[in-house]
N, C-alpha and C. Protein backbone atom coordinates (compact mmCIF):
# COMPACT_ATOMS: atom_id res chain seq x y z
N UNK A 1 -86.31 109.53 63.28
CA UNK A 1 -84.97 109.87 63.69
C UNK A 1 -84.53 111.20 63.07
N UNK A 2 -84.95 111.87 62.00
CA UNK A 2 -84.73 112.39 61.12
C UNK A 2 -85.31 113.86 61.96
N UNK A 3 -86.48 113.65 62.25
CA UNK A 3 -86.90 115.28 62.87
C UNK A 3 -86.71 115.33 63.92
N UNK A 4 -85.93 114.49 65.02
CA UNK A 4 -85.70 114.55 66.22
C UNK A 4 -84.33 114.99 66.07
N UNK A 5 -83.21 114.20 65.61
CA UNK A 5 -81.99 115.16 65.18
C UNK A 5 -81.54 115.71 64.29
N UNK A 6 -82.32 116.17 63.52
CA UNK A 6 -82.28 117.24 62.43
C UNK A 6 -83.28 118.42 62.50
N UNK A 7 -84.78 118.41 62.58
CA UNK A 7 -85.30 119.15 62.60
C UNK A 7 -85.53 120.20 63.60
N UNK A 8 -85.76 118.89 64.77
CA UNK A 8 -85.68 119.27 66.04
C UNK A 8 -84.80 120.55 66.30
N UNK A 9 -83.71 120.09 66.04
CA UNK A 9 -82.29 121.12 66.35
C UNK A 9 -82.16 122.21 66.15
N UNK A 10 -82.50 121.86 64.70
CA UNK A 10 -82.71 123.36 63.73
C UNK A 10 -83.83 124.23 63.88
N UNK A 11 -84.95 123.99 64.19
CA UNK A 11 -86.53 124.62 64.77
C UNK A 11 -85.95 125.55 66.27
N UNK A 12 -85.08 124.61 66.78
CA UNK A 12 -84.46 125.20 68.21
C UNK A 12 -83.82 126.65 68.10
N UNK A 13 -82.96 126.13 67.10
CA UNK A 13 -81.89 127.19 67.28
C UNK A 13 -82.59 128.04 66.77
N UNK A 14 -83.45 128.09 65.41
CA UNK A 14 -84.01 129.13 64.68
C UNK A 14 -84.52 130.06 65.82
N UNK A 15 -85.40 129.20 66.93
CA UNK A 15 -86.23 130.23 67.68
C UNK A 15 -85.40 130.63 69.14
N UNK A 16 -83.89 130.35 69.11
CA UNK A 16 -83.31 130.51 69.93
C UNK A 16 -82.08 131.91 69.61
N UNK A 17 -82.07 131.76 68.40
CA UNK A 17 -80.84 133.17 67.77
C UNK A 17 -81.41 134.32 68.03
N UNK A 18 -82.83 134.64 67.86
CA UNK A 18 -82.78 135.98 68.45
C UNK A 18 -83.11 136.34 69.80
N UNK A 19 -83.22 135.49 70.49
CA UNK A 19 -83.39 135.54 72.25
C UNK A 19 -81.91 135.87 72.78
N UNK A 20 -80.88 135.07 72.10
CA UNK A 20 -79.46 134.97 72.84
C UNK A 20 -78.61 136.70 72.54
N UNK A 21 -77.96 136.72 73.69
CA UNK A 21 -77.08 138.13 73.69
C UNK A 21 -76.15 137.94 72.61
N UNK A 22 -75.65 138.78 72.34
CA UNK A 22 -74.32 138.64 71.76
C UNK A 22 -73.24 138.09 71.90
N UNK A 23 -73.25 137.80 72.82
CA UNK A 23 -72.01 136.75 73.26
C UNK A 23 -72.62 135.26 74.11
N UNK A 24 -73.58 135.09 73.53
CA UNK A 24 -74.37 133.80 73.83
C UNK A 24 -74.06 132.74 73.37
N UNK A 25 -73.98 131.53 73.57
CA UNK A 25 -73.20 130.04 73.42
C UNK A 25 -74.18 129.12 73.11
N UNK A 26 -74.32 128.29 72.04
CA UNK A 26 -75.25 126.85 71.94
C UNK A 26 -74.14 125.40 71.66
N UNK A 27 -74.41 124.68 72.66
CA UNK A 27 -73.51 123.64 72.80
C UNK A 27 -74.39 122.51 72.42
N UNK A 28 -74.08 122.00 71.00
CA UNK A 28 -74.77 120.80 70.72
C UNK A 28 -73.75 119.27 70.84
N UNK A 29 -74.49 118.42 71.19
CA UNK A 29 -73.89 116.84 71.63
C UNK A 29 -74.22 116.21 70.47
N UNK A 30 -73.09 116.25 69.38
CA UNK A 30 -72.65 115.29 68.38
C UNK A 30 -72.22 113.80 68.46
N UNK A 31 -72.23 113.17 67.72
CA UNK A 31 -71.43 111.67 67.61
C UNK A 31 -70.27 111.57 66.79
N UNK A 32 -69.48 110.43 67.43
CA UNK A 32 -68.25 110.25 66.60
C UNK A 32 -68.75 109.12 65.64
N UNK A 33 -70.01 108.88 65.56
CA UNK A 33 -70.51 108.07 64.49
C UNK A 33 -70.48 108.68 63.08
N UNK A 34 -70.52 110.40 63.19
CA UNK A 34 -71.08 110.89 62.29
C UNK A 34 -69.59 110.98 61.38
N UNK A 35 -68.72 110.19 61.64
CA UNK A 35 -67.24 110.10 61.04
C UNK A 35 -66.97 109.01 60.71
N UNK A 36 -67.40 107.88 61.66
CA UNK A 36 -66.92 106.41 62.21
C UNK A 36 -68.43 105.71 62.50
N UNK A 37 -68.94 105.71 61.77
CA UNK A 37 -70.14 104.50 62.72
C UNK A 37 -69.61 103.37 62.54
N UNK A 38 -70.16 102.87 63.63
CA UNK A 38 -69.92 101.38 63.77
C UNK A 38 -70.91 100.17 63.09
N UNK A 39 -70.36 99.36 62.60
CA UNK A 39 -71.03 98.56 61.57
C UNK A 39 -72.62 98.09 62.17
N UNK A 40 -73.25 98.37 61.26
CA UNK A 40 -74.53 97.60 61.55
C UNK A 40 -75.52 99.03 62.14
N UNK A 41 -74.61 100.38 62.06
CA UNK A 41 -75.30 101.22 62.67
C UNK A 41 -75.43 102.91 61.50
N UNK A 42 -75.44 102.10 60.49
CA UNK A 42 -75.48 103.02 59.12
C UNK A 42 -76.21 104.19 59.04
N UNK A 43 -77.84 104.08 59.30
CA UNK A 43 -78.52 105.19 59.54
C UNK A 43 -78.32 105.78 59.97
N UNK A 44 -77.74 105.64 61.62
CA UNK A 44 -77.51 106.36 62.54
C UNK A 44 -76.43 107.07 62.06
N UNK A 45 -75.56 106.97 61.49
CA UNK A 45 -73.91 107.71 61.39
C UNK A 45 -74.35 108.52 60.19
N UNK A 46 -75.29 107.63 59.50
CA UNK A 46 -75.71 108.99 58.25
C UNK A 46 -76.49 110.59 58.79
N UNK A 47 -77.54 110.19 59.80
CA UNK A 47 -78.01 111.39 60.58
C UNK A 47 -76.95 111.85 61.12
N UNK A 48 -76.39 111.60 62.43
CA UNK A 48 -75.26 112.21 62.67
C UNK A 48 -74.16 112.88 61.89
N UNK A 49 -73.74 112.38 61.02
CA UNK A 49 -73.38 113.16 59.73
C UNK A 49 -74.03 114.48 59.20
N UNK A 50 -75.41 114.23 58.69
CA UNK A 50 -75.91 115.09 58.39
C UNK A 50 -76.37 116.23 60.12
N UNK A 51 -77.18 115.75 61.02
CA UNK A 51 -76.65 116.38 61.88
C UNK A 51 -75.36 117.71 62.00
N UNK A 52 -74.02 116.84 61.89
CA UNK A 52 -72.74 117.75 62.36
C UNK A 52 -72.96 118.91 61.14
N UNK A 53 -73.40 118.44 59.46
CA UNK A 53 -73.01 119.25 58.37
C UNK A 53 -73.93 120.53 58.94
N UNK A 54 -75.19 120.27 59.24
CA UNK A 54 -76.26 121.05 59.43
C UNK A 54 -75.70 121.97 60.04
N UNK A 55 -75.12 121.83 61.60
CA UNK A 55 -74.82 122.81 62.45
C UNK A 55 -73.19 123.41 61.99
N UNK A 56 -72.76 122.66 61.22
CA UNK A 56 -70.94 123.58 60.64
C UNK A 56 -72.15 124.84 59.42
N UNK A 57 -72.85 124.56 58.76
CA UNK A 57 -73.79 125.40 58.18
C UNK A 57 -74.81 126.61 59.03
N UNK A 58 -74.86 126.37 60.64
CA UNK A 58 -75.69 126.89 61.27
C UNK A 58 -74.16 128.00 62.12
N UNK A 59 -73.67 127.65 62.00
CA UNK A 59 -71.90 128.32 62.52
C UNK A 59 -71.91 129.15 61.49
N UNK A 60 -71.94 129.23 60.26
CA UNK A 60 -71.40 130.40 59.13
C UNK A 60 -72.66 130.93 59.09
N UNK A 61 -74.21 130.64 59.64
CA UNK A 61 -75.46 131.63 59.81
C UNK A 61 -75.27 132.39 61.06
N UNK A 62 -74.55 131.93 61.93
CA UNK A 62 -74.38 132.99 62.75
C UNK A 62 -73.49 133.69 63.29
N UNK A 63 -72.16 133.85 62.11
CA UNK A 63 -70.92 134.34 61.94
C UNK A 63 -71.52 135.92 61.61
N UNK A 64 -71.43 136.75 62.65
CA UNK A 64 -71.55 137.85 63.05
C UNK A 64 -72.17 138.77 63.57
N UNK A 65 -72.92 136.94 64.44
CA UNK A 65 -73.94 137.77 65.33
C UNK A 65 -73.54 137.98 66.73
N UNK A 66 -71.96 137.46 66.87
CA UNK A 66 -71.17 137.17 68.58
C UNK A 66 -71.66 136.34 69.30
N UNK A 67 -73.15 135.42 68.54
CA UNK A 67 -73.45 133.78 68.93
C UNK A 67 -72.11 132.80 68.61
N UNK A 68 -71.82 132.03 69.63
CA UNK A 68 -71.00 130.61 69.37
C UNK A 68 -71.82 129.78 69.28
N UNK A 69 -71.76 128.85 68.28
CA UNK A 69 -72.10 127.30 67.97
C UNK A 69 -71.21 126.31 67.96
N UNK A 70 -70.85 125.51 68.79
CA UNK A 70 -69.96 124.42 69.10
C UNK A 70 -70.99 122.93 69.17
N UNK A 71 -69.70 122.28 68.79
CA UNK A 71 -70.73 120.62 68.78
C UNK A 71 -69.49 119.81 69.71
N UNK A 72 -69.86 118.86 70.19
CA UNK A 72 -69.39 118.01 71.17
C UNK A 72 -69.75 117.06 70.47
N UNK A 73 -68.67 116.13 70.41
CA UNK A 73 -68.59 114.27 70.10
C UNK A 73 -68.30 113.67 70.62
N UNK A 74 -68.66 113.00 71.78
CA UNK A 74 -67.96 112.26 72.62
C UNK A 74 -67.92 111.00 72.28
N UNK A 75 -66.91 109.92 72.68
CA UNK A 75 -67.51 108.92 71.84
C UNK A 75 -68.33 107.85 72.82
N UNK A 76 -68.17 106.34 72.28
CA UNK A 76 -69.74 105.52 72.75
C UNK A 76 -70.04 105.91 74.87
N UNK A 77 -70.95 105.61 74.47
CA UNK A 77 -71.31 106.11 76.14
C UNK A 77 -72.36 104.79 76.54
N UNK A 78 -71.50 103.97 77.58
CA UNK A 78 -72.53 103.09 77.94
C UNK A 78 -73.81 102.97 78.35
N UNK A 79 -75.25 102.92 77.46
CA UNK A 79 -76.33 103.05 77.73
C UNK A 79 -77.17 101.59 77.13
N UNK A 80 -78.63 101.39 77.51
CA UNK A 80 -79.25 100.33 76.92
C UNK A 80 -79.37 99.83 75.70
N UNK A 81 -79.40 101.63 75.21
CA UNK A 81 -79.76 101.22 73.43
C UNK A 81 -78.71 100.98 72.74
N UNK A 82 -77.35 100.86 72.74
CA UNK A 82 -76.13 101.15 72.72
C UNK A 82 -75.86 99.68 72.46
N UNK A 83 -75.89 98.96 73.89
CA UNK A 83 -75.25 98.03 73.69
C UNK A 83 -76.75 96.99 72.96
N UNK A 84 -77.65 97.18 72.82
CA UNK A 84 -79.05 96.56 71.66
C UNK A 84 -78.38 96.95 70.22
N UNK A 85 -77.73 98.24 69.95
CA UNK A 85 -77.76 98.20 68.46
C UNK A 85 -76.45 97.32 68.46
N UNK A 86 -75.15 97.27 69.64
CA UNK A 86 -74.54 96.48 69.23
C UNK A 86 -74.72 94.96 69.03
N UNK A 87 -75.53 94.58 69.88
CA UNK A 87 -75.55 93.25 69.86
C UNK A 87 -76.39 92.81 68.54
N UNK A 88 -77.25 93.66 67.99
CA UNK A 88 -78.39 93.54 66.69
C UNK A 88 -76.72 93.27 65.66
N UNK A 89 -76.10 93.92 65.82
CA UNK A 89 -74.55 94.22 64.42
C UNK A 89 -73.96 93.46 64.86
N UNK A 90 -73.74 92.62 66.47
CA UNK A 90 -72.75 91.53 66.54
C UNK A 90 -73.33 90.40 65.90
N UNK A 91 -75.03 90.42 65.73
CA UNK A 91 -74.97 88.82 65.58
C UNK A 91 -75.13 88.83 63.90
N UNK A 92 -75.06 90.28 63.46
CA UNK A 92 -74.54 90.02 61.80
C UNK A 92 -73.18 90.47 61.27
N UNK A 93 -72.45 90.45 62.45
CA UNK A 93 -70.89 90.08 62.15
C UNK A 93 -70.24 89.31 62.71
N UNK A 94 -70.95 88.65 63.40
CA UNK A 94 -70.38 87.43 64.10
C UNK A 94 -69.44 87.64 65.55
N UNK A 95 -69.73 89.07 65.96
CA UNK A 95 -69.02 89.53 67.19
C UNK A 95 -69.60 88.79 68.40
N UNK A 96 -68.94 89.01 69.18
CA UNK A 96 -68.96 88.73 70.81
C UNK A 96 -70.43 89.89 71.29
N UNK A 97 -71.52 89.22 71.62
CA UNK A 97 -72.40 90.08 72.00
C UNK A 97 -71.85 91.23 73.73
N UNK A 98 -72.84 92.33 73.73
CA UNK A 98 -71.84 93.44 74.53
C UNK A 98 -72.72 92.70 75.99
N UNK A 99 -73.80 91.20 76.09
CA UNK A 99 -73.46 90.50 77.72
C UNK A 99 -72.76 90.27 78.07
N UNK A 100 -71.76 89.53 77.12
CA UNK A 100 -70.40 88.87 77.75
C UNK A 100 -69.30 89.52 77.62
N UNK A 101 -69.55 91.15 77.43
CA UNK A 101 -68.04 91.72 77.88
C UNK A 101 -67.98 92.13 79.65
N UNK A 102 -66.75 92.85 79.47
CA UNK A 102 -66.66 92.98 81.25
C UNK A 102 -67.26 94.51 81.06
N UNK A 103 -67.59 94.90 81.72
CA UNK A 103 -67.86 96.65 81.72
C UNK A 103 -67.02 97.09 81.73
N UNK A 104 -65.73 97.37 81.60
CA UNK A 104 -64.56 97.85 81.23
C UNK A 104 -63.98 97.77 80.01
N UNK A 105 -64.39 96.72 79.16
CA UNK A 105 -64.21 96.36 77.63
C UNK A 105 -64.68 97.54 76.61
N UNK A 106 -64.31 97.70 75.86
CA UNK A 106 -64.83 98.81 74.89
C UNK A 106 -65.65 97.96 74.45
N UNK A 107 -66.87 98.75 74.08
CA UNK A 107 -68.08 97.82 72.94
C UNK A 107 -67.78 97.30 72.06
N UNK A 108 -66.52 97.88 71.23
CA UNK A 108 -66.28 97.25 69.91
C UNK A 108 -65.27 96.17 69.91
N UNK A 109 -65.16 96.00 71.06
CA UNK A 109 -63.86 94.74 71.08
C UNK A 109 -64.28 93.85 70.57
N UNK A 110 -63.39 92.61 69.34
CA UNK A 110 -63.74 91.74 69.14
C UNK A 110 -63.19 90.57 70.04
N UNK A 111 -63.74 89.61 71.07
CA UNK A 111 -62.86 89.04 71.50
C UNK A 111 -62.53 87.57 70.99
N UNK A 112 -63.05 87.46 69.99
CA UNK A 112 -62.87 86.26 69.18
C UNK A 112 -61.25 86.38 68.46
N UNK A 113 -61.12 87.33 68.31
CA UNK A 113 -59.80 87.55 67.83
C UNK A 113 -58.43 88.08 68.80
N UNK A 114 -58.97 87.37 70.21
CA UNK A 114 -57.95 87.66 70.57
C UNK A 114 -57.26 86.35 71.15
């Protein structure tokens, strides 16, 4: 996980800063994990974390070259692995697994408590 969003990124951009014009743009897709993970998903929010620090560090390397570095966080996005890590963290918090929500439910709803 570690050289796919960390190294990966950084190997990229390294061999991507001197190809780009001066007013050239790199738009990386962050997580709002890397603020907020959701329980049971620790590693992940720690990469992402480290992730976002990496590239706010890769922003002041290329503060004055007229490259932009921006990161995007969007938050959960309904996919397979998504609702697997949730259901792995519901059944060690005792949540509502993400089969029996409606697809309109946020993942993290608890509906035991409602």
């Amino acid at each position: 996980m570690v050289g796919i969003n960390l190294k990966g990124v950084l190997f990229t951009i390294q061999s991507a800063m001197p190809l780009l014009q001066s007013d050239g743009t790199i738009i990386l897709i962050g997580s709002t994990a890397s603020v907020a993970p959701p329980a049971g998903m620790s590693i992940y929010g720690a990469i992402k974390a480290g992730f976002r620090g990496m590239v706010r560090a890769l922003i002041q390397d290329a503060n004055g070259t007229g490259v932009r570095i921006n990161i995007l966080s969007p938050g959960a996005v309904d996919t397979s692995s998504l609702r697997r890590a949730l259901d792995k963290a519901a059944a060690r918090t005792k949540r509502t697994p993400s089969s029996n929500r409606s697809r309109n439910e946020a993942p993290w709803t608890d509906r035991q408590s409602k």
